[in-house]
Protein backbone atom coordinates (compact mmCIF):
# COMPACT_ATOMS: atom_id res chain seq x y z
CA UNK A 1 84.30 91.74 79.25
CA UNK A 2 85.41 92.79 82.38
CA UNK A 3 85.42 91.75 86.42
CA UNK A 4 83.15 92.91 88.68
CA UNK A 5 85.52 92.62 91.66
CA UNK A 6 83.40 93.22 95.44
CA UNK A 7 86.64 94.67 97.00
CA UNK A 8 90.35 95.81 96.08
CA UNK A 9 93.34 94.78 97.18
CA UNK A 10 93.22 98.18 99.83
CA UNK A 11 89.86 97.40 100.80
CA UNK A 12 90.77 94.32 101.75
CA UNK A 13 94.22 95.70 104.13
CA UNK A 14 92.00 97.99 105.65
CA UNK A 15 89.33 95.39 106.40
CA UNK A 16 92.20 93.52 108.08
CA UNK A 17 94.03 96.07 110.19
CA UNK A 18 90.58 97.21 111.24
CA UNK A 19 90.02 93.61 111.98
CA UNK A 20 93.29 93.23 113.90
CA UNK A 21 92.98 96.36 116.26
CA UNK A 22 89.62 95.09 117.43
CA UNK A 23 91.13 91.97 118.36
CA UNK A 24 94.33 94.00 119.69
CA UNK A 25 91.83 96.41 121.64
CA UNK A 26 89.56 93.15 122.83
CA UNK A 27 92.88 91.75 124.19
CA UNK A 28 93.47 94.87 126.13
CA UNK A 29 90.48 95.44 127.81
CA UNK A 30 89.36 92.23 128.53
CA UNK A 31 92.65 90.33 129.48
CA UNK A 32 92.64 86.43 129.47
CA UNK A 33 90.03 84.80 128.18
CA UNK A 34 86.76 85.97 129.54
CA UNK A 35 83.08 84.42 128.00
CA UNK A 36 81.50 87.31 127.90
CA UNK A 37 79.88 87.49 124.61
CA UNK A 38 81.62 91.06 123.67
CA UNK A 39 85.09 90.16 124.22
CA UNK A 40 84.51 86.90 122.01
CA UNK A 41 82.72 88.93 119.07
CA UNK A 42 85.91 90.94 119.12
CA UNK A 43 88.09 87.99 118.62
CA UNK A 44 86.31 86.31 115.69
CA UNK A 45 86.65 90.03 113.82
CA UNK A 46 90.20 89.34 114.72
CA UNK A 47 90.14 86.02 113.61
CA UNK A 48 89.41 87.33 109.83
CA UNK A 49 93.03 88.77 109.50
CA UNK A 50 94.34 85.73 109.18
CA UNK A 51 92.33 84.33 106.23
CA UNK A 52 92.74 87.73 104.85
CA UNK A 53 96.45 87.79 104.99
CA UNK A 54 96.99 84.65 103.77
CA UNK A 55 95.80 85.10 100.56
CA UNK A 56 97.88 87.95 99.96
CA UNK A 57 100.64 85.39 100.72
CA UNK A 58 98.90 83.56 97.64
CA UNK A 59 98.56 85.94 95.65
CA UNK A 60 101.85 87.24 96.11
CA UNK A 61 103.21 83.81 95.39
CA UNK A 62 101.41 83.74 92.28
CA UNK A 63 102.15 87.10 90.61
CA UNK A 64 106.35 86.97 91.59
CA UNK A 65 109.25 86.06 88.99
CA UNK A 66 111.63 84.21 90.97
CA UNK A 67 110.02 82.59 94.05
CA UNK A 68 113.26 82.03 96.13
CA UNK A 69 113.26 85.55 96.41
CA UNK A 70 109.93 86.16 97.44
CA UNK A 71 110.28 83.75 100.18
CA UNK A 72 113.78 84.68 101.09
CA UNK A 73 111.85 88.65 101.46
CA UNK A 74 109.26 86.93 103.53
CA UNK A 75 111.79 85.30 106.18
CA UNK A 76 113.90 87.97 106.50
CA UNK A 77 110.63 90.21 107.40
CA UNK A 78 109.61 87.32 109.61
CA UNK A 79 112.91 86.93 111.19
CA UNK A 80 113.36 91.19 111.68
CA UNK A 81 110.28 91.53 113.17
CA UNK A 82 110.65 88.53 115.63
CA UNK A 83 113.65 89.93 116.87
CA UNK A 84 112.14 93.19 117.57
CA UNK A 85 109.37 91.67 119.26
CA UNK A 86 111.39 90.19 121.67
CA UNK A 87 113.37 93.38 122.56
CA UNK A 88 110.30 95.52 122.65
CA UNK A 89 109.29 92.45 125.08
CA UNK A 90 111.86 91.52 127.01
CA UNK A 91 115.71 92.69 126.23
CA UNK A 92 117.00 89.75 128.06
CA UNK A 93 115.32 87.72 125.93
CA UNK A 94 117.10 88.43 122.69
CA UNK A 95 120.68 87.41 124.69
CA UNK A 96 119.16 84.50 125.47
CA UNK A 97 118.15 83.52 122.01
CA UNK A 98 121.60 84.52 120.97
CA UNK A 99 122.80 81.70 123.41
CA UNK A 100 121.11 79.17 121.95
CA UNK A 101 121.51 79.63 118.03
CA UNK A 102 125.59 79.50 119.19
CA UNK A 103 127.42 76.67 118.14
CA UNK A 104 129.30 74.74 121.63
CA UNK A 105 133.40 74.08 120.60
């Protein structure tokens, strides 16, 4: 007996960076938050990342050995990647963060 599975794991990524550009490319050309009914189609595609991603999350979750790891993996990834958000941002910004995570004598 075997599963009939609808999609893969890759189909699945692909759906969801194709999702995420349109929302990326819906942020770009129509900046704010316009009412427009194009502009909103492109942000629910967008919105289906999220869902999508989060069960990777899951399903990571589910299939590691040692879970401290996993989620040590995911916070350092979370942590890198916020820090070179905010110097691809704003340099300044990363000084100032360093400010406040310093402990006053």
């Amino acid at each position: 007996m075997t599963k009939n599975k609808l999609l893969d794991s890759n189909q699945l990524k692909i759906i969801a960076i194709v999702a995420m550009t349109v929302d990326h490319i819906a942020w770009m050309l129509f900046p704010g938050y316009p009412r427009e009914a194009l502009p909103v189609i492109m942000h629910i595609i967008g919105r289906l990342t999220c869902p999508i991603m989060c069960y990777f999350i899951a399903e990571g979750y589910h299939y590691t050995k040692n879970i401290k790891k996993y989620t040590f993996r995911l916070f350092l990834f979370a942590f890198i990647l916020h820090l070179t958000i905010l110097l691809m941002l704003n340099p300044l910004s990363l000084f100032i963060t360093a400010i406040f995570l310093t402990k006053r004598v």
